[in-house]
PDB file of N, CA and C in Angstrom:
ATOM      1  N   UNK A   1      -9.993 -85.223  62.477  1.00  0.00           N
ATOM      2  CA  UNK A   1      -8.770 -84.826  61.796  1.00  0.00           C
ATOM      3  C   UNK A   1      -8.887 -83.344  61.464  1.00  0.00           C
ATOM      4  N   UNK A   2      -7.763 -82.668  61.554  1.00  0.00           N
ATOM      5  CA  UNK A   2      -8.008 -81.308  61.380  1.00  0.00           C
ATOM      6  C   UNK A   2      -7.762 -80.867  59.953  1.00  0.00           C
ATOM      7  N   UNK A   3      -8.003 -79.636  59.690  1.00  0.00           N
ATOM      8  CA  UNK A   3      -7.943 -78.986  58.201  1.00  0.00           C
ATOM      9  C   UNK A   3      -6.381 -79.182  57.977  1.00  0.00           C
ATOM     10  N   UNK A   4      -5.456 -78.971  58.832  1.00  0.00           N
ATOM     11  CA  UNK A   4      -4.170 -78.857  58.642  1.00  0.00           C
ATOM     12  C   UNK A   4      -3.470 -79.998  57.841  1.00  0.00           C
ATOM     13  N   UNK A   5      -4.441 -81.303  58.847  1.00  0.00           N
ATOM     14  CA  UNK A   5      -3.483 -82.676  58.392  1.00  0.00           C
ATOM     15  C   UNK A   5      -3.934 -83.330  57.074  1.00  0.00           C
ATOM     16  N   UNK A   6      -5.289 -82.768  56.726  1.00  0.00           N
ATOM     17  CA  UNK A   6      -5.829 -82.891  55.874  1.00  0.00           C
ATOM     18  C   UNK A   6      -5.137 -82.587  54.665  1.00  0.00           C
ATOM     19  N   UNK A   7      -4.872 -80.910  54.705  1.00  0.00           N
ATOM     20  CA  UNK A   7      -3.941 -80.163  53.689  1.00  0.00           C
ATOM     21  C   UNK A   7      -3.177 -81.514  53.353  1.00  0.00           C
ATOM     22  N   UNK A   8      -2.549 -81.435  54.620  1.00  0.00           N
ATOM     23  CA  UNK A   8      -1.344 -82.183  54.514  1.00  0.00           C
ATOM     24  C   UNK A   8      -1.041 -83.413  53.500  1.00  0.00           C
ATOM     25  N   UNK A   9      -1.952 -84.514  53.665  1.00  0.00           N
ATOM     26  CA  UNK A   9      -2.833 -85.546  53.304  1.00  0.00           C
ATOM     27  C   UNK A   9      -2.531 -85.310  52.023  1.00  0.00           C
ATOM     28  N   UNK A  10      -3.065 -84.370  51.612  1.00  0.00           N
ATOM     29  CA  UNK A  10      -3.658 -83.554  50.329  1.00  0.00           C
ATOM     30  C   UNK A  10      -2.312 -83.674  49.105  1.00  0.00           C
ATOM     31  N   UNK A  11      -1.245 -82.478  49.599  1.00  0.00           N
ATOM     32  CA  UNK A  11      -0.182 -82.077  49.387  1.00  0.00           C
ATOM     33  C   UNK A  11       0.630 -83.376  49.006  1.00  0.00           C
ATOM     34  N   UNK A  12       1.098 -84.153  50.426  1.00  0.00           N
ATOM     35  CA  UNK A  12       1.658 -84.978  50.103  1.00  0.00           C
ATOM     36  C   UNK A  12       1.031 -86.219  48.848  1.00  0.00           C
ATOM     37  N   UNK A  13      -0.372 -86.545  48.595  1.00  0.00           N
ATOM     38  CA  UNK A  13      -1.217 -87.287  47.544  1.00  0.00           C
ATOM     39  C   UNK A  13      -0.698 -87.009  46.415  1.00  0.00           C
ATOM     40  N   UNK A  14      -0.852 -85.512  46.222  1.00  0.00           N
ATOM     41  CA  UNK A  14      -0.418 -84.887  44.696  1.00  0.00           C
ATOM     42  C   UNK A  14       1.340 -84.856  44.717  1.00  0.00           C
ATOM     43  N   UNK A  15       2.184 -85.054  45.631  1.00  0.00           N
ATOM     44  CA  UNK A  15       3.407 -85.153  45.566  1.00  0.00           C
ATOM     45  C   UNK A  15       4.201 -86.175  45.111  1.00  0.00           C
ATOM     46  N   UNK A  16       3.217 -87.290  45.581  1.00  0.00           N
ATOM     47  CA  UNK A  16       3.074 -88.796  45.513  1.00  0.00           C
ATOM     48  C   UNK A  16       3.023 -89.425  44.305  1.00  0.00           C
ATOM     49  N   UNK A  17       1.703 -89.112  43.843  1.00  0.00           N
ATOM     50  CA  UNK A  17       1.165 -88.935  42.138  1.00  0.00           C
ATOM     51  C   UNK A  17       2.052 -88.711  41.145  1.00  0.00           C
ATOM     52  N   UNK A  18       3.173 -87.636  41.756  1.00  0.00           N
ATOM     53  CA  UNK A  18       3.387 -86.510  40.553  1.00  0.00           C
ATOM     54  C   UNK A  18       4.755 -87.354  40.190  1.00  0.00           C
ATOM     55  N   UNK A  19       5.403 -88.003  41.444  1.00  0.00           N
ATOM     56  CA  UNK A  19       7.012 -88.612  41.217  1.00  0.00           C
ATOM     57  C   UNK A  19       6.580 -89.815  41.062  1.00  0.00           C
ATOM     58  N   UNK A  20       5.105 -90.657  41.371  1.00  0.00           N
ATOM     59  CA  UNK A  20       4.956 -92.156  40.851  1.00  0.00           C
ATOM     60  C   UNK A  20       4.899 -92.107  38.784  1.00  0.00           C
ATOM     61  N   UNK A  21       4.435 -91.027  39.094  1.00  0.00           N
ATOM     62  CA  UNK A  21       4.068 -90.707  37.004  1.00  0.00           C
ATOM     63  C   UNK A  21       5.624 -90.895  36.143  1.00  0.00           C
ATOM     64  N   UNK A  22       6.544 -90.059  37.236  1.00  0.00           N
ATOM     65  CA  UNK A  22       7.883 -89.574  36.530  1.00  0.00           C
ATOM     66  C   UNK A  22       8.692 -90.549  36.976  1.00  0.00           C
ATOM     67  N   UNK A  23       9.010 -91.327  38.060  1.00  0.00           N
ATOM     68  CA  UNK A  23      10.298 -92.109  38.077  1.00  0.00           C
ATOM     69  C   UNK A  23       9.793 -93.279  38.849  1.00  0.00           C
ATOM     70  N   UNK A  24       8.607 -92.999  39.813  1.00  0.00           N
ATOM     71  CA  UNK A  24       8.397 -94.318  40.892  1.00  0.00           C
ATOM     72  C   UNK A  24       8.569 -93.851  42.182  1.00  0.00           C
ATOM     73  N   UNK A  25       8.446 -94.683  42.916  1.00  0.00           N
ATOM     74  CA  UNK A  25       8.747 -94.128  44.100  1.00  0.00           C
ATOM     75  C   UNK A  25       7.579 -93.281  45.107  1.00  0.00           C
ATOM     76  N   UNK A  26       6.627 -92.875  45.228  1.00  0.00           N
ATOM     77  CA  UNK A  26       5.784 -92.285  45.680  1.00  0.00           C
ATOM     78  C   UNK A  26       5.614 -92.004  47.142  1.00  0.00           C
ATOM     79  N   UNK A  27       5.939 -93.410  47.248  1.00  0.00           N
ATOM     80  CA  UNK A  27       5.582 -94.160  48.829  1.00  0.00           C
ATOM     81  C   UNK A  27       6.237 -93.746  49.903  1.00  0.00           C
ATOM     82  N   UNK A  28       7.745 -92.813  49.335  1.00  0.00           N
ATOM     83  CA  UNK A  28       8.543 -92.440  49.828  1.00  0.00           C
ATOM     84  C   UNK A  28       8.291 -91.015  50.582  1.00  0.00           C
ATOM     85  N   UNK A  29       7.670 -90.172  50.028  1.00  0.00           N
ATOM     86  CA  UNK A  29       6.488 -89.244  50.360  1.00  0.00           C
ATOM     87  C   UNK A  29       5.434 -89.618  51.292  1.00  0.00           C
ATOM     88  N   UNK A  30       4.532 -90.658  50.753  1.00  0.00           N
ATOM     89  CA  UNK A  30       3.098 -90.828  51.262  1.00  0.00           C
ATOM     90  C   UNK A  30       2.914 -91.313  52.656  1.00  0.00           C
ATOM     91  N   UNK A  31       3.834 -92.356  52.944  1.00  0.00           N
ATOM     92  CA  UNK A  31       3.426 -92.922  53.639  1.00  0.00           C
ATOM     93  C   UNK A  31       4.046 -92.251  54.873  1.00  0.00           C
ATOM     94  N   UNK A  32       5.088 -91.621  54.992  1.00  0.00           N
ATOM     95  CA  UNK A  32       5.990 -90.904  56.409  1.00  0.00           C
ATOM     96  C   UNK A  32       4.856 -90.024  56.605  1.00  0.00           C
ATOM     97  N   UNK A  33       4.102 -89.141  55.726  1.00  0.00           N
ATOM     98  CA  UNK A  33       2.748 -88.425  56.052  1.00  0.00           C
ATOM     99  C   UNK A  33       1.957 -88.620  56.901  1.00  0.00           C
ATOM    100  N   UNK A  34       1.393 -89.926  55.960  1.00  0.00           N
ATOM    101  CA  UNK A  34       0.158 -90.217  56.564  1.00  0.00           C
ATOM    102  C   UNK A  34       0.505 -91.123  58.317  1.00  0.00           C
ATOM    103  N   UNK A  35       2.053 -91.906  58.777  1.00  0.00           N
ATOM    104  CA  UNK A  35       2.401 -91.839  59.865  1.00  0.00           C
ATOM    105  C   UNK A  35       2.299 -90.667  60.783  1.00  0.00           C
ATOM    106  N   UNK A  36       3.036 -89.304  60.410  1.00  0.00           N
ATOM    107  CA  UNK A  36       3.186 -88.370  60.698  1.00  0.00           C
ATOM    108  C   UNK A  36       1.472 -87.809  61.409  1.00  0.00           C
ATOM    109  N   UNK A  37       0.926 -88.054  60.579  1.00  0.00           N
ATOM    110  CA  UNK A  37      -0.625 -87.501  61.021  1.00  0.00           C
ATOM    111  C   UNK A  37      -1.197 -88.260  62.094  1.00  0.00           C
ATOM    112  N   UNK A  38      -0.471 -89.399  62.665  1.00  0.00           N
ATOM    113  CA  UNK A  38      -1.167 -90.444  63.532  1.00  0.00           C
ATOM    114  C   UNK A  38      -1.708 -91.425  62.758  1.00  0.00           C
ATOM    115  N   UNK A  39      -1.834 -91.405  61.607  1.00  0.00           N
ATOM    116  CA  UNK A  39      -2.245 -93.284  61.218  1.00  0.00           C
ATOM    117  C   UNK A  39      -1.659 -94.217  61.852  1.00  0.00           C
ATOM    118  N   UNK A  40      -2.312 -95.030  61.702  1.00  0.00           N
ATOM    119  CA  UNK A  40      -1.256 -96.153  62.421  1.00  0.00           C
ATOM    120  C   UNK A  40      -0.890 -96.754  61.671  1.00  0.00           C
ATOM    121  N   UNK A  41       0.586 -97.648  61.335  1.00  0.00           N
ATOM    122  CA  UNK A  41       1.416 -98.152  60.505  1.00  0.00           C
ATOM    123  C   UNK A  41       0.667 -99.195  59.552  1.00  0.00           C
ATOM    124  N   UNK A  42      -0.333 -99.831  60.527  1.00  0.00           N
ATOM    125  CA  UNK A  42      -1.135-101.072  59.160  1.00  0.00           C
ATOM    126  C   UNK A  42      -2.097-100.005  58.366  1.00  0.00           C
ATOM    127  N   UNK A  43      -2.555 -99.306  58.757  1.00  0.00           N
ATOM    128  CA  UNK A  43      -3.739 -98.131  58.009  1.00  0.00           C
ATOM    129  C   UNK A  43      -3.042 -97.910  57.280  1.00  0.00           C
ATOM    130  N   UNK A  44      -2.092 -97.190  57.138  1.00  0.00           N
ATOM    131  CA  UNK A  44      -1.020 -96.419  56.415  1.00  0.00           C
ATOM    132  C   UNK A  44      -0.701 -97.070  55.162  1.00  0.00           C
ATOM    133  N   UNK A  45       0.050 -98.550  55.476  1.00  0.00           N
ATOM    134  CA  UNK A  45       0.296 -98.930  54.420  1.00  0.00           C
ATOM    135  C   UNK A  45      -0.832 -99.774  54.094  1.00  0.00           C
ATOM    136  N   UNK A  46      -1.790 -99.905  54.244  1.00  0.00           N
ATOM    137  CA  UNK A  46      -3.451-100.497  53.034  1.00  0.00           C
ATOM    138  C   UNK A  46      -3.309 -99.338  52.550  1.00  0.00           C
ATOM    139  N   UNK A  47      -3.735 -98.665  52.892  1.00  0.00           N
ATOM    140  CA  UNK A  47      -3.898 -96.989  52.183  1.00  0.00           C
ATOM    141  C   UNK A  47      -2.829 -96.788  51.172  1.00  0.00           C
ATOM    142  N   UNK A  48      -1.718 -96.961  51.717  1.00  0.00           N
ATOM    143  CA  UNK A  48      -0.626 -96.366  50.620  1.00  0.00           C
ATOM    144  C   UNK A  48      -0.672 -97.184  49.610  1.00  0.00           C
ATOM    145  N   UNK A  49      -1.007 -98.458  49.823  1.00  0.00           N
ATOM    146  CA  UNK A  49      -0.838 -99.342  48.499  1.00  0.00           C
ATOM    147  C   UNK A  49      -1.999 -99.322  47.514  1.00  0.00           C
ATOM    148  N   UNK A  50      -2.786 -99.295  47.958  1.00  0.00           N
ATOM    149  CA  UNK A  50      -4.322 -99.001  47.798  1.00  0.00           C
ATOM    150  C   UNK A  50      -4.190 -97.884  46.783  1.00  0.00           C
ATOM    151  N   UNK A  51      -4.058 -96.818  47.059  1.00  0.00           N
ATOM    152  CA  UNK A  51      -3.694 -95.485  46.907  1.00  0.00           C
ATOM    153  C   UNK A  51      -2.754 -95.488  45.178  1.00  0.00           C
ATOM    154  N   UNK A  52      -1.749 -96.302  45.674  1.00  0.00           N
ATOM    155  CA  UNK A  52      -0.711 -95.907  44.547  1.00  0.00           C
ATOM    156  C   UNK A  52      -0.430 -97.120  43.685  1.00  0.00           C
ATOM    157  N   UNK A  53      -1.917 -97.808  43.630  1.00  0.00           N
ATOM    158  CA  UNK A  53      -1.362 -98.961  42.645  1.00  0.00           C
ATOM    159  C   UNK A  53      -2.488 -98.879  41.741  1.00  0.00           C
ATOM    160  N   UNK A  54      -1.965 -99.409  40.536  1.00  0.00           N
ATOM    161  CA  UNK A  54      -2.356 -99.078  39.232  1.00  0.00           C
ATOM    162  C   UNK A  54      -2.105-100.459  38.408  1.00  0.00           C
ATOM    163  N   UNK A  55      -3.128-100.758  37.789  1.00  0.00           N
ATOM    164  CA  UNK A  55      -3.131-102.162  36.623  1.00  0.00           C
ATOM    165  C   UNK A  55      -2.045-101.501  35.627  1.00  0.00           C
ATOM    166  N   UNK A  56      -1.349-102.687  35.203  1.00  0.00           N
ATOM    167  CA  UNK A  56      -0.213-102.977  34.484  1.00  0.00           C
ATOM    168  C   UNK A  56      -1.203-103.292  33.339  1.00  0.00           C
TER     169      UNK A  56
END
């Protein structure tokens, strides 16, 4: 994976974070990314859920 998609990765994580804190929604960001980079759609979403879930 290159430095670029990485950034990328990166950027979109903290973008993710920042609108799951304030309204929800995160996934809406994260996951077209991490497609975008070549994940493949089941990676993507373990990861994304993985990623953006949090005990109630």
């Amino acid at each position: 994976m290159s430095l670029f998609n990485e950034m990328l990765i990166f950027m979109a994580a903290v973008a993710a974070g920042f609108i799951n804190a304030m309204a929800g929604g995160g996934t809406l960001v994260s996951f077209p990314v991490l497609l975008a980079v070549g994940i493949s759609p089941v990676v993507a979403n373990v990861t994304n859920t993985v990623a953006l879930y949090q005990e109630q």
